[in-house]
PDB file of N, CA and C in Angstrom:
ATOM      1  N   UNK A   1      -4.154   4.855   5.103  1.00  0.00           N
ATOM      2  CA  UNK A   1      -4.801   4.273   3.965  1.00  0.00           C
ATOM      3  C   UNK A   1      -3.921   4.343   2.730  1.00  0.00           C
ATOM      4  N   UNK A   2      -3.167   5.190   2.837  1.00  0.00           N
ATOM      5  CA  UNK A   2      -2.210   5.117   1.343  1.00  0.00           C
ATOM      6  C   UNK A   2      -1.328   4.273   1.697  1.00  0.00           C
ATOM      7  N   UNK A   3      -0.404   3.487   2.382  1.00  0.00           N
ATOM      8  CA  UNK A   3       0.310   2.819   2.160  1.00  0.00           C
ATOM      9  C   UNK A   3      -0.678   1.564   2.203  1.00  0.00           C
ATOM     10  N   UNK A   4      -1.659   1.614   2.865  1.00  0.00           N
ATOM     11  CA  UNK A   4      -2.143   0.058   2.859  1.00  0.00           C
ATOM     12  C   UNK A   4      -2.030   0.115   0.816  1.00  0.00           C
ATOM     13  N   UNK A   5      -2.967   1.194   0.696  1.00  0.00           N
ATOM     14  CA  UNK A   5      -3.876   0.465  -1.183  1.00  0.00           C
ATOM     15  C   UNK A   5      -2.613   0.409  -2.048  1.00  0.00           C
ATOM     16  N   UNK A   6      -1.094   1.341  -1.050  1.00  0.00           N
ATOM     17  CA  UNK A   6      -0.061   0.844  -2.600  1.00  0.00           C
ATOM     18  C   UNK A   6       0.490  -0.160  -1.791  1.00  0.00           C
ATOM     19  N   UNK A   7       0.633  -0.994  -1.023  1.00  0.00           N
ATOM     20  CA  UNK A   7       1.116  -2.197  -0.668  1.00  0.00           C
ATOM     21  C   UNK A   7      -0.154  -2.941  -1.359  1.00  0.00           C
ATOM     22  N   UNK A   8      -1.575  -3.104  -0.985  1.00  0.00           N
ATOM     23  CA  UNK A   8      -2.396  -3.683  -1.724  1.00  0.00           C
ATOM     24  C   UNK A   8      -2.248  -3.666  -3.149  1.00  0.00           C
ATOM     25  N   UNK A   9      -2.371  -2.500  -4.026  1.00  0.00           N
ATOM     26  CA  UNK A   9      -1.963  -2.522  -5.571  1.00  0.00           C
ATOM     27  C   UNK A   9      -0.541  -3.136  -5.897  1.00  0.00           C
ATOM     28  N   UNK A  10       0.454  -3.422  -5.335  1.00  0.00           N
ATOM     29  CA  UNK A  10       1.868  -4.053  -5.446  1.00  0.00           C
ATOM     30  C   UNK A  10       1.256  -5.404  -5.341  1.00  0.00           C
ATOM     31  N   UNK A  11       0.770  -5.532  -4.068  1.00  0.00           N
ATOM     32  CA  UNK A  11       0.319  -7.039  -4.178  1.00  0.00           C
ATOM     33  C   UNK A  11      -0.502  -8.054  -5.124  1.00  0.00           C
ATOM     34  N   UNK A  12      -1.654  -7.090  -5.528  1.00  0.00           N
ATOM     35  CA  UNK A  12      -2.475  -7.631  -6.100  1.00  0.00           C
ATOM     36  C   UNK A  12      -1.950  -7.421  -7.952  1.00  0.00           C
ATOM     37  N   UNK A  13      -1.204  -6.806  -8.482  1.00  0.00           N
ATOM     38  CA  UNK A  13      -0.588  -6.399  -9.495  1.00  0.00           C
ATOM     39  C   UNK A  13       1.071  -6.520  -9.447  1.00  0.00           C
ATOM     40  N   UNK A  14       1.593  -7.554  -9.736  1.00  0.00           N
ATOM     41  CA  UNK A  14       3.029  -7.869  -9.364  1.00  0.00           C
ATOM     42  C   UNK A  14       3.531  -7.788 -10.449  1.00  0.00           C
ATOM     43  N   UNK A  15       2.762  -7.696 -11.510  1.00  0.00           N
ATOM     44  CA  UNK A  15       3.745  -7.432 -12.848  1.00  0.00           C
ATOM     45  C   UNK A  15       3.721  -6.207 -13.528  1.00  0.00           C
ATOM     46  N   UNK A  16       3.385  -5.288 -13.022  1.00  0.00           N
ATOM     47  CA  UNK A  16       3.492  -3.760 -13.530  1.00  0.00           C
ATOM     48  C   UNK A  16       4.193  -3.233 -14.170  1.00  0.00           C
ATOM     49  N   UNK A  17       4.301  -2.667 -15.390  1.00  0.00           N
ATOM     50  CA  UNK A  17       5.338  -2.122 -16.351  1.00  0.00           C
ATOM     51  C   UNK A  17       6.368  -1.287 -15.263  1.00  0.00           C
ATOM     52  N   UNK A  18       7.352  -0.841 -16.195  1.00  0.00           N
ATOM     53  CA  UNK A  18       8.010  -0.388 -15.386  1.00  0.00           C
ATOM     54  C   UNK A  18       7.423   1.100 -15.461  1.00  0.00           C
ATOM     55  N   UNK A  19       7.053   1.254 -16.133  1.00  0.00           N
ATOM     56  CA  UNK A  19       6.594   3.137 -16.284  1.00  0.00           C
ATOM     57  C   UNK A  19       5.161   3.116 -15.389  1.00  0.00           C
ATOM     58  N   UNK A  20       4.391   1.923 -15.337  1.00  0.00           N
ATOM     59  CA  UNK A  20       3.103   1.754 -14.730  1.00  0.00           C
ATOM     60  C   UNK A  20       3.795   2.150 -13.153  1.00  0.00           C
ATOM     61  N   UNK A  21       4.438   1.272 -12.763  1.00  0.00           N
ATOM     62  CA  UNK A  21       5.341   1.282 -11.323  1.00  0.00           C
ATOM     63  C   UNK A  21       5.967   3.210 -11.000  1.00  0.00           C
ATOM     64  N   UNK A  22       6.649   3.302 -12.125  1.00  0.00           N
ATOM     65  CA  UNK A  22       6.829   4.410 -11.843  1.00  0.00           C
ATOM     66  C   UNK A  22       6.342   5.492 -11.265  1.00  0.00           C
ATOM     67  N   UNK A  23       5.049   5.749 -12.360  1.00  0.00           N
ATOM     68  CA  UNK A  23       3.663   6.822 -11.752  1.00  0.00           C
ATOM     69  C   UNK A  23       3.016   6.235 -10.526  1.00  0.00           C
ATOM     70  N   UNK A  24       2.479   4.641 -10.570  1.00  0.00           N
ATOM     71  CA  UNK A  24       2.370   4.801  -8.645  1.00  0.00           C
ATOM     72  C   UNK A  24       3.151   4.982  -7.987  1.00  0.00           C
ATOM     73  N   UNK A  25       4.701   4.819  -7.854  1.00  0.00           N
ATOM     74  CA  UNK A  25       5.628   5.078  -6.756  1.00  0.00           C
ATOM     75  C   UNK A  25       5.625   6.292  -6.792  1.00  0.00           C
ATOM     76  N   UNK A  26       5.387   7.930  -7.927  1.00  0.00           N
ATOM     77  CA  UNK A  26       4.899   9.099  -7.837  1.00  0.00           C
ATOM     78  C   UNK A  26       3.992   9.261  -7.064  1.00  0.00           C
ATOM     79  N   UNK A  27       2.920   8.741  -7.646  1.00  0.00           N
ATOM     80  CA  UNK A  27       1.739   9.520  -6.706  1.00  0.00           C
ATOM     81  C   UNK A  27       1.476   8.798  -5.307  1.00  0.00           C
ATOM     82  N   UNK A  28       2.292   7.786  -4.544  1.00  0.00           N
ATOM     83  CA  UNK A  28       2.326   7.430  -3.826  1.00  0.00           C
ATOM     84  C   UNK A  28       3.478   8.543  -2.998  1.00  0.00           C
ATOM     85  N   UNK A  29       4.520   8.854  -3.224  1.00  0.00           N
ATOM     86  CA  UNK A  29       5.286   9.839  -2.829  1.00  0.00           C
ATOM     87  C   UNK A  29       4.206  11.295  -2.063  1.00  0.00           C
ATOM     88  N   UNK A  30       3.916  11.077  -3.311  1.00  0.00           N
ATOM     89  CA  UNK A  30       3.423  12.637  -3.399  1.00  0.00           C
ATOM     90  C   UNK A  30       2.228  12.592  -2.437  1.00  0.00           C
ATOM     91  N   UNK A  31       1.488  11.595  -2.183  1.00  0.00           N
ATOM     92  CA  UNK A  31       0.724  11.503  -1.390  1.00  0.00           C
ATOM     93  C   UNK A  31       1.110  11.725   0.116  1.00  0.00           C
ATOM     94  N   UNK A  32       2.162  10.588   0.368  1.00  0.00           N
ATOM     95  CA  UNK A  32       2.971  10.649   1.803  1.00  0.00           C
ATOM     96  C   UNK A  32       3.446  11.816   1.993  1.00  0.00           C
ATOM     97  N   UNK A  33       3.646  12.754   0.805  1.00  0.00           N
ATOM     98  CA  UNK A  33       4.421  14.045   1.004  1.00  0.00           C
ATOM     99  C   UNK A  33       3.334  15.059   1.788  1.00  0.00           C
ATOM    100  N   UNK A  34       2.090  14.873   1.333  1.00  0.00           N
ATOM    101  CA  UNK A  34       0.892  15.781   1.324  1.00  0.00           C
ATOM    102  C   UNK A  34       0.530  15.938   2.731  1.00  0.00           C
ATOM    103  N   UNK A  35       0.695  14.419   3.447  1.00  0.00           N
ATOM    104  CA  UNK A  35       0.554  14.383   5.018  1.00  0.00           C
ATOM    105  C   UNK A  35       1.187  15.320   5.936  1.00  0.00           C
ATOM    106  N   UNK A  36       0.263  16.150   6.601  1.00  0.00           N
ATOM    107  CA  UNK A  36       0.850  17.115   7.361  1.00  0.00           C
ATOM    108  C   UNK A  36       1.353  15.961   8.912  1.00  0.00           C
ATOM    109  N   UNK A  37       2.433  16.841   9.422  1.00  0.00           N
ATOM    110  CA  UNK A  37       2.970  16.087  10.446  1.00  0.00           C
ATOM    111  C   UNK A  37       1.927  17.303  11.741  1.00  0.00           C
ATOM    112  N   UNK A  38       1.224  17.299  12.083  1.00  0.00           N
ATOM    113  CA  UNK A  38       0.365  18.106  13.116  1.00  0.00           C
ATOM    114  C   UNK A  38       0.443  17.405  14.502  1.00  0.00           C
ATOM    115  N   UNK A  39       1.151  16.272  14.400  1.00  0.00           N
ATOM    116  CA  UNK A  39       0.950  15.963  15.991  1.00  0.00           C
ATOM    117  C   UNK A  39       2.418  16.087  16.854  1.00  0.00           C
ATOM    118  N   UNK A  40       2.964  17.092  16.131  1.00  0.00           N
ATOM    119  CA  UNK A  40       4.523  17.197  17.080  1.00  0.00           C
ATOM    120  C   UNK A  40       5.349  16.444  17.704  1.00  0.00           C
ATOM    121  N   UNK A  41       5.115  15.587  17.115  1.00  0.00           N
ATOM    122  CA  UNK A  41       5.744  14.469  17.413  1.00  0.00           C
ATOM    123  C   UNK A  41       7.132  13.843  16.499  1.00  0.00           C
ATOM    124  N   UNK A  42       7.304  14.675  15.535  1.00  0.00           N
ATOM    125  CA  UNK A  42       8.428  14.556  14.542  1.00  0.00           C
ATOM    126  C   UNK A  42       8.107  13.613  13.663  1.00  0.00           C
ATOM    127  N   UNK A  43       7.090  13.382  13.410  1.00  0.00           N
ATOM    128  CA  UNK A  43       6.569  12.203  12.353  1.00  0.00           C
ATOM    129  C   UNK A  43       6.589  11.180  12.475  1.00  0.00           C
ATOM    130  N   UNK A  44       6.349  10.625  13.984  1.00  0.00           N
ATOM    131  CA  UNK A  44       6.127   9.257  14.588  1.00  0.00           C
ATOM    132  C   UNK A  44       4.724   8.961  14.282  1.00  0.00           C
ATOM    133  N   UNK A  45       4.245   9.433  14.273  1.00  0.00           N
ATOM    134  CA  UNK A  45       2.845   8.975  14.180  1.00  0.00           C
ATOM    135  C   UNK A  45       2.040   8.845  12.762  1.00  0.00           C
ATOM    136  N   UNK A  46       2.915   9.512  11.641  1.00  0.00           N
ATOM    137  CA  UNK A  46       2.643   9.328  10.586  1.00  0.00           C
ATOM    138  C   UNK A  46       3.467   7.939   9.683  1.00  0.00           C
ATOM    139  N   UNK A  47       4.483   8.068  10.540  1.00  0.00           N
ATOM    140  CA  UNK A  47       5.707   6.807  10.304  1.00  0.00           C
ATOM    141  C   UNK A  47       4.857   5.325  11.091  1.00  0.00           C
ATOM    142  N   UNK A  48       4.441   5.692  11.543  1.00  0.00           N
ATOM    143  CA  UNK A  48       3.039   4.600  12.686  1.00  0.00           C
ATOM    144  C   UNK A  48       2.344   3.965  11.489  1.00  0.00           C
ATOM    145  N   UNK A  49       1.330   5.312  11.125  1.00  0.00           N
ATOM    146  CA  UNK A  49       0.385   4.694  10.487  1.00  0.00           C
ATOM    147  C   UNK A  49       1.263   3.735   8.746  1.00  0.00           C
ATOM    148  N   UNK A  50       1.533   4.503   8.224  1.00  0.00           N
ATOM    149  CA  UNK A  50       2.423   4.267   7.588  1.00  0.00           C
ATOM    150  C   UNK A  50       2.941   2.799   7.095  1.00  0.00           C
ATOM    151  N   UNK A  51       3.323   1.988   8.840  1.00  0.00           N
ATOM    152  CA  UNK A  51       4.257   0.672   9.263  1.00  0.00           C
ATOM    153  C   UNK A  51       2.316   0.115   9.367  1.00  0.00           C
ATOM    154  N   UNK A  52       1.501   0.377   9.581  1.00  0.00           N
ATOM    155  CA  UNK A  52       0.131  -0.046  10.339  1.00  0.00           C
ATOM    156  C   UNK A  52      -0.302  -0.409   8.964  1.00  0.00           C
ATOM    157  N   UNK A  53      -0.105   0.435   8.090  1.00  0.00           N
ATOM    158  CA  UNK A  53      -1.130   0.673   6.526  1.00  0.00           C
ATOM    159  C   UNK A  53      -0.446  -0.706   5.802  1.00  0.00           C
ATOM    160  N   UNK A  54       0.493  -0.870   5.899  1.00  0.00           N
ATOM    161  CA  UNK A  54       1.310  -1.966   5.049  1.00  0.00           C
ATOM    162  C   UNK A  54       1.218  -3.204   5.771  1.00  0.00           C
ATOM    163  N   UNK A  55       1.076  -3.291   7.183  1.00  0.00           N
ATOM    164  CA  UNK A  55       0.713  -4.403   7.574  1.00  0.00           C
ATOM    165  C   UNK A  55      -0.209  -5.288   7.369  1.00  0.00           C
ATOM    166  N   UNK A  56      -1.124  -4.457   8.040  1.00  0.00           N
ATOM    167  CA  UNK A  56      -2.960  -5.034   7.250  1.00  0.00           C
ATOM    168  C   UNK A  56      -2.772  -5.300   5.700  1.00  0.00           C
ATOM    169  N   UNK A  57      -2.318  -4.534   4.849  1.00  0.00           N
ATOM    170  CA  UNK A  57      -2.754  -4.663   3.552  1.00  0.00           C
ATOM    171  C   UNK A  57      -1.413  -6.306   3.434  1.00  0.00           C
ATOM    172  N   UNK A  58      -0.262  -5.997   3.763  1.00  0.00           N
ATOM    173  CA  UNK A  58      -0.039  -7.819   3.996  1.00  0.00           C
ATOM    174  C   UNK A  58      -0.832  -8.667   4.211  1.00  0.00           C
ATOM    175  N   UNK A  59      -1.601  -8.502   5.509  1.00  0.00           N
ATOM    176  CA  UNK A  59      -2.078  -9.840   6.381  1.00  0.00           C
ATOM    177  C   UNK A  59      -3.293  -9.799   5.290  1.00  0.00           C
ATOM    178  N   UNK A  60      -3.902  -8.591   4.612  1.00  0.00           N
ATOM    179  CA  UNK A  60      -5.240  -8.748   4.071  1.00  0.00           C
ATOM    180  C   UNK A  60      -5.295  -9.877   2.540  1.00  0.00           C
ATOM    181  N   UNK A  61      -3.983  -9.381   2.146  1.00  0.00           N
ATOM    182  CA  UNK A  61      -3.248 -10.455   0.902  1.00  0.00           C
ATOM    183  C   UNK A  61      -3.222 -11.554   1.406  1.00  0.00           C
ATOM    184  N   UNK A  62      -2.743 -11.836   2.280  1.00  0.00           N
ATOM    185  CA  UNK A  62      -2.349 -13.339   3.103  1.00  0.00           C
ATOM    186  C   UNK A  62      -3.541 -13.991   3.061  1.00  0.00           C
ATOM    187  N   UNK A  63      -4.442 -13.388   3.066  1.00  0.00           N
ATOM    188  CA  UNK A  63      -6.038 -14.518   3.905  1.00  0.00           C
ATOM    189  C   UNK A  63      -6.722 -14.542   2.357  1.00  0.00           C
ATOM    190  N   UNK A  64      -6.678 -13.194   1.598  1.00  0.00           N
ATOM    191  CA  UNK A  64      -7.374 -14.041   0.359  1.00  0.00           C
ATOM    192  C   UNK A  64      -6.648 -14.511  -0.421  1.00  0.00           C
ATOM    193  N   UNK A  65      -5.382 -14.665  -0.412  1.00  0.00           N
ATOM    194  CA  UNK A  65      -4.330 -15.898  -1.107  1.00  0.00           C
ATOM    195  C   UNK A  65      -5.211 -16.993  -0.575  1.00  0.00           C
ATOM    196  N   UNK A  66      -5.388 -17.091   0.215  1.00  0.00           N
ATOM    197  CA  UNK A  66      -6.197 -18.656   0.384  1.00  0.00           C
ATOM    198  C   UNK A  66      -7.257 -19.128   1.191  1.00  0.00           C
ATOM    199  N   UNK A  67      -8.317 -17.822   0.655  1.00  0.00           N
ATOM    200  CA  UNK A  67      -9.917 -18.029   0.302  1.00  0.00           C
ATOM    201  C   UNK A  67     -10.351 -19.216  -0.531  1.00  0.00           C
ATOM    202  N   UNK A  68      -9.497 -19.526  -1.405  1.00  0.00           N
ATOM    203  CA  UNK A  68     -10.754 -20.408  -2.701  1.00  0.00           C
ATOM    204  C   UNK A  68     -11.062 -19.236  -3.641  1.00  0.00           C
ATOM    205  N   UNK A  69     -11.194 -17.644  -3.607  1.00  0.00           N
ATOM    206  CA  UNK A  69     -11.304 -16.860  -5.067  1.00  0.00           C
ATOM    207  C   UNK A  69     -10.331 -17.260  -5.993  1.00  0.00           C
ATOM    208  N   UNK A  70     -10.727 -17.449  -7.259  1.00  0.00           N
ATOM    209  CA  UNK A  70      -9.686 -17.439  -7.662  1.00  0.00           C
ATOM    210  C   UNK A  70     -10.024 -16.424  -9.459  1.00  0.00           C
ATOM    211  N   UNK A  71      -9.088 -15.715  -9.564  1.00  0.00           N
ATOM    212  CA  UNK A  71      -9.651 -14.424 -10.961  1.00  0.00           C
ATOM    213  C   UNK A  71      -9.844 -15.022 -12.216  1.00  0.00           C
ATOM    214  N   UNK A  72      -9.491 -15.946 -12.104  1.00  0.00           N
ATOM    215  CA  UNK A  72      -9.900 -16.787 -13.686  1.00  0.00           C
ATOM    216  C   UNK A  72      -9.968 -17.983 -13.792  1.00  0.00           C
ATOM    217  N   UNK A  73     -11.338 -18.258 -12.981  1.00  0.00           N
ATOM    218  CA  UNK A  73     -11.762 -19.556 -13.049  1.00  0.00           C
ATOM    219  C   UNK A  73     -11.149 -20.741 -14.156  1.00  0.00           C
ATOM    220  N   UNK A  74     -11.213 -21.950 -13.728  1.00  0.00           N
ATOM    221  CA  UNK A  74     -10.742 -22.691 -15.157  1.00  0.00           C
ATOM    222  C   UNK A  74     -12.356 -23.377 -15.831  1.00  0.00           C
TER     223      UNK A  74
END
């Protein structure tokens, strides 16, 4: 779930200050850091979810790019 919502927040927010960018690429760190590796596996499975979290949150951008929402109606 954390890489999906900061691939989602990148996506959905593409113009982010640079100091705005900064503190999420922090607490996005710090988050991935927090993940214990418990399945002995050398961090395949966290490197999994990881590649999994950013996918969806792509494909999830992809489909409401072209729903018809649109954030500021004319």
């Amino acid at each position: 779930m954390i890489a999906a919502a900061y691939t989602a927040i990148l996506g959905l927010f593409p113009s982010l200050t640079p100091s705005q960018r900064a503190t999420l690429d922090a607490g996005y760190a710090a988050s991935l850091a927090a993940l214990s590796d418990d399945g002995g596996d050398g961090g395949q499975s966290r490197d999994r979810g990881i590649t999994w979290g950013e996918q969806v949150a792509t494909m999830v951008l992809a489909w409401r790019a072209t729903d018809g929402f649109v954030r500021n109606p004319p």
